[in-house]
Protein backbone atom coordinates (compact mmCIF):
# COMPACT_ATOMS: atom_id res chain seq x y z
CA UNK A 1 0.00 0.00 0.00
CA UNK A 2 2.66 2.10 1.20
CA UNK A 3 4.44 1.34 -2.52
CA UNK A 4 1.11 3.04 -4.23
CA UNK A 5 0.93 5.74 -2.23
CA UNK A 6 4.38 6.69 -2.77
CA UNK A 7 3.93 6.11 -7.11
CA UNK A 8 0.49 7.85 -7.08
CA UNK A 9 2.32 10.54 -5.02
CA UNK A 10 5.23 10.78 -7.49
CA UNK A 11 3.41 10.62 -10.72
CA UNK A 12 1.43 13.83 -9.32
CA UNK A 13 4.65 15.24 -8.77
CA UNK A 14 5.80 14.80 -12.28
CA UNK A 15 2.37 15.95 -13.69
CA UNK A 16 3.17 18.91 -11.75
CA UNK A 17 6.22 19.80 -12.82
CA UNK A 18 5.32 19.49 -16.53
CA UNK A 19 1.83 21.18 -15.99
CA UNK A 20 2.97 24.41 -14.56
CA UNK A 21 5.93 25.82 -16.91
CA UNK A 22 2.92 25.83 -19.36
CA UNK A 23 0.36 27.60 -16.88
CA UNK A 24 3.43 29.77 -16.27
CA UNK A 25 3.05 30.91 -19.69
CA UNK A 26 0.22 33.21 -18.56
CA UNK A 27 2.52 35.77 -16.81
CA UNK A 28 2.94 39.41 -17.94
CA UNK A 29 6.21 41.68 -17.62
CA UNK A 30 5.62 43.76 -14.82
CA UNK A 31 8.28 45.93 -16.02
CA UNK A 32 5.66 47.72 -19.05
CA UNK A 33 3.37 50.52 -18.04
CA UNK A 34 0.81 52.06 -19.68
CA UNK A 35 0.36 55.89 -19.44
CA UNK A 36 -2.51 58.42 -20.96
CA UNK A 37 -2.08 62.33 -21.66
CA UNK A 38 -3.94 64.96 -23.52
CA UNK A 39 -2.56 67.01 -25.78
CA UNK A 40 -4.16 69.98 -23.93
CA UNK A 41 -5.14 69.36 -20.14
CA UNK A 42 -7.08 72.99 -20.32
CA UNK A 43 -9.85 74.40 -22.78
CA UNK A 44 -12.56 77.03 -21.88
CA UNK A 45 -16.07 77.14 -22.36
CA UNK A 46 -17.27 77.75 -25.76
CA UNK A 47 -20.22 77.72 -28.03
CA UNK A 48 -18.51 75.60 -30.23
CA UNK A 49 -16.94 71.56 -30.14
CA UNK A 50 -13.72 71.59 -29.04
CA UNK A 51 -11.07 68.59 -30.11
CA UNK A 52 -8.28 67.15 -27.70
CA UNK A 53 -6.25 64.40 -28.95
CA UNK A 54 -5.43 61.58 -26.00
CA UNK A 55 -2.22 59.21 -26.37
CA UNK A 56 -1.86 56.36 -25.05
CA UNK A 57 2.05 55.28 -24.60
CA UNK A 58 3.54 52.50 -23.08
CA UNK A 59 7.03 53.14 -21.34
CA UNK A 60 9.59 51.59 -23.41
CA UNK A 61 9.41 50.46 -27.27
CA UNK A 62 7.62 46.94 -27.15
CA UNK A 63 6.70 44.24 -29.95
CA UNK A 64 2.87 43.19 -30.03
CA UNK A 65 1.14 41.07 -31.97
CA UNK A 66 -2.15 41.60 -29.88
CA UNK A 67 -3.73 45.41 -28.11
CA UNK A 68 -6.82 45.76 -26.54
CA UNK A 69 -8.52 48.60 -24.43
CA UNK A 70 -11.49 50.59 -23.93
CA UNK A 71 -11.51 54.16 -23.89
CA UNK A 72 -14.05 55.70 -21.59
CA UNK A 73 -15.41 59.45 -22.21
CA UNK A 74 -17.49 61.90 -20.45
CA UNK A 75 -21.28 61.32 -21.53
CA UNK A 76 -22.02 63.78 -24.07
CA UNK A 77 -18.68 63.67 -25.52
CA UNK A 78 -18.13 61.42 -28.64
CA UNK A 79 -14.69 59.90 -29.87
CA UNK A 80 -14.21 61.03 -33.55
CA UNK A 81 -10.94 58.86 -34.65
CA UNK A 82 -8.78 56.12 -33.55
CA UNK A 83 -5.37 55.49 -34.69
CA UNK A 84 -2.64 53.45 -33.46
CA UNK A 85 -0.06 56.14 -33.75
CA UNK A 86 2.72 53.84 -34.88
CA UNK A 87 3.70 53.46 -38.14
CA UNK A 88 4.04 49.96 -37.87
CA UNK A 89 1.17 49.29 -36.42
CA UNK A 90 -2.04 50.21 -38.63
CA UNK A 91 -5.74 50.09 -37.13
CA UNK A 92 -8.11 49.97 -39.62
CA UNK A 93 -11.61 50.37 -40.30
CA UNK A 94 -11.94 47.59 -42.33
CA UNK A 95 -11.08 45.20 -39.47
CA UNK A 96 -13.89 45.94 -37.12
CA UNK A 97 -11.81 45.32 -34.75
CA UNK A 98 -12.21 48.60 -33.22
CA UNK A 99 -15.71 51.52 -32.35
CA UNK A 100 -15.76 54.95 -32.23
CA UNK A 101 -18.99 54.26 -30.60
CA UNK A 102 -18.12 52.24 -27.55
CA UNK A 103 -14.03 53.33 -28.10
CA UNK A 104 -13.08 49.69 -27.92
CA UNK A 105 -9.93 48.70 -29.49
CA UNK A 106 -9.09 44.87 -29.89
CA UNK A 107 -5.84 44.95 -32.61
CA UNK A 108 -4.01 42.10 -33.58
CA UNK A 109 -1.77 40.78 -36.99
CA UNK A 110 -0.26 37.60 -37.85
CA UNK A 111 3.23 38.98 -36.72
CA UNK A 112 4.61 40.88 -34.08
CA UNK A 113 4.73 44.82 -34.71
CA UNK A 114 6.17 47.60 -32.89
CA UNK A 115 5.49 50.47 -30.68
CA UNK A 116 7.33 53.54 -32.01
CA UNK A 117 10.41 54.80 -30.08
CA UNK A 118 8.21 56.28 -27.45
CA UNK A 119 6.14 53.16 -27.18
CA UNK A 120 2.84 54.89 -28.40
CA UNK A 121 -0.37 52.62 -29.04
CA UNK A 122 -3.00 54.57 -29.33
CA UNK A 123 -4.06 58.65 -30.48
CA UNK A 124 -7.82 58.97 -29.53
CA UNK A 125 -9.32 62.32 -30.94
CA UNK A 126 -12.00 63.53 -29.08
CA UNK A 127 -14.94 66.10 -29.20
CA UNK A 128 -15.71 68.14 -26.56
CA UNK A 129 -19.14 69.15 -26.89
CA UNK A 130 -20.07 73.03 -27.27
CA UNK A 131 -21.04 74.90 -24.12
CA UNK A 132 -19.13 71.96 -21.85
CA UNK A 133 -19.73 72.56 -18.22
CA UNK A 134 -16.56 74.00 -16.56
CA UNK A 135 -15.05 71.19 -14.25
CA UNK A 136 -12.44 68.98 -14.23
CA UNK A 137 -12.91 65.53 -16.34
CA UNK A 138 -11.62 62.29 -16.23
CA UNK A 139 -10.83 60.07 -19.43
CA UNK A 140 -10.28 56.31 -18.20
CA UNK A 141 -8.51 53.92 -20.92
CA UNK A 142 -9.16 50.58 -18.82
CA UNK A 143 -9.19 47.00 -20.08
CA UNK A 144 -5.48 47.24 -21.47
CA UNK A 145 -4.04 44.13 -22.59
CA UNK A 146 -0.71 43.92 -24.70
CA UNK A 147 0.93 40.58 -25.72
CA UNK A 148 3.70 39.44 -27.78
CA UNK A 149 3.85 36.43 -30.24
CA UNK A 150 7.09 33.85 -30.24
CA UNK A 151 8.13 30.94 -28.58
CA UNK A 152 5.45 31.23 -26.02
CA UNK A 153 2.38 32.55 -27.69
CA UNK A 154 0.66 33.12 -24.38
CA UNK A 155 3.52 36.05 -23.11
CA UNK A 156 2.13 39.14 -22.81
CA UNK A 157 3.47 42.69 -21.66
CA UNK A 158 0.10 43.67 -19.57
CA UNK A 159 -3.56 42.45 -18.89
CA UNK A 160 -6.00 44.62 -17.25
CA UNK A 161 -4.17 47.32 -17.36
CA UNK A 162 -5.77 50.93 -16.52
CA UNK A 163 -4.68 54.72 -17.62
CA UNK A 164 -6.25 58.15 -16.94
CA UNK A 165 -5.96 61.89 -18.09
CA UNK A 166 -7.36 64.98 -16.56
CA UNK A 167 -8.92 67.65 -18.55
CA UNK A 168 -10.14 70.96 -17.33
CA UNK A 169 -12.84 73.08 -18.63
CA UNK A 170 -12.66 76.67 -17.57
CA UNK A 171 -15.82 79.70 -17.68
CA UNK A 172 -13.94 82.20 -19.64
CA UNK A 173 -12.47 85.45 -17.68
CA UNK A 174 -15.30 88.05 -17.06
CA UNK A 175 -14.60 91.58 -18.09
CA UNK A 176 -14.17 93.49 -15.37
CA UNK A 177 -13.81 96.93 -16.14
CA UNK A 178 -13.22 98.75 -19.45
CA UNK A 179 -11.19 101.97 -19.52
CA UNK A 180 -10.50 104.63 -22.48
CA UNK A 181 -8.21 106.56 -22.84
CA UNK A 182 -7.36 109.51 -24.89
């Protein structure tokens, strides 16, 4: 009895060893952050739409053969163009892999592509809708999930990954006081 134990018990062991390298597979590089910023962080209220462009940039150069994420804006506000920024890297409409609707953004090719230099992934334009309330806003890009193709297919630079820029809407400057003089 003591003899099965101790085979069950090792053939367990074995499955174990050869079952989690390939689980392990799963794991992202920590060392890859994602980071979102406006091209302006300040507009003031106007009667007209007003257009700030948000990029999304990961913090080094990195090859992908799959990105994902969700851009999240203000209601009221609409996203008017989504482009991946890279040269290598080519979104396109044709794909429907990606809404200006919702602002998801599911990208992949057959081969690995990369970032440019600065790592950029994403250029959202987006309207900001005449007479916008002054306050500060909040654009979330959430859902971000970058992975690489090669040896392991399953290796991936980030999953779940969120990002956030601040935008501010000022009431423009009331006139004060006029003075002429001569």
């Amino acid at each position: 009895m003591k003899k099965i134990i101790s085979i069950v018990l090792s053939v367990c062991l074995l499955c174990a060893l050869f079952v989690t390298p390939a689980l392990a597979g799963a794991a992202y590089n920590s060392d890859v952050t994602v980071s979102a910023a406006l091209d302006k962080t300040e507009l003031t209220t106007s009667s007209s739409a007003q257009t700030v462009v948000l990029t999304i940039k990961t913090s080094k150069q990195v090859d992908l053969f799959s990105i994902g994420y969700e851009v999240d804006v203000p209601e009221g506000w609409s996203i008017t163009g989504i482009e991946s920024g890279s040269t290598d890297i080519g979104y396109s409409f044709d794909d429907g892999h990606y809404s200006l609707s919702t602002g998801v953004v599911s990208w992949y090719k057959a081969v690995n592509k990369s970032t440019d230099a600065n790592g950029t992934i994403g250029k959202i334009t987006i309207s900001v809708p005449a007479n916008a309330e002054a306050k500060s806003y909040t654009i979330n890009v959430t859902g971000i999930e970058l992975a690489t193709e090669g040896q392991n297919s399953d290796n991936a630079w980030m999953k779940s990954g969120t990002a956030s820029a601040q935008l501010t809407i000022k009431a423009p400057k009331a006139l004060s006081s006029i003075s002429v003089k001569t």
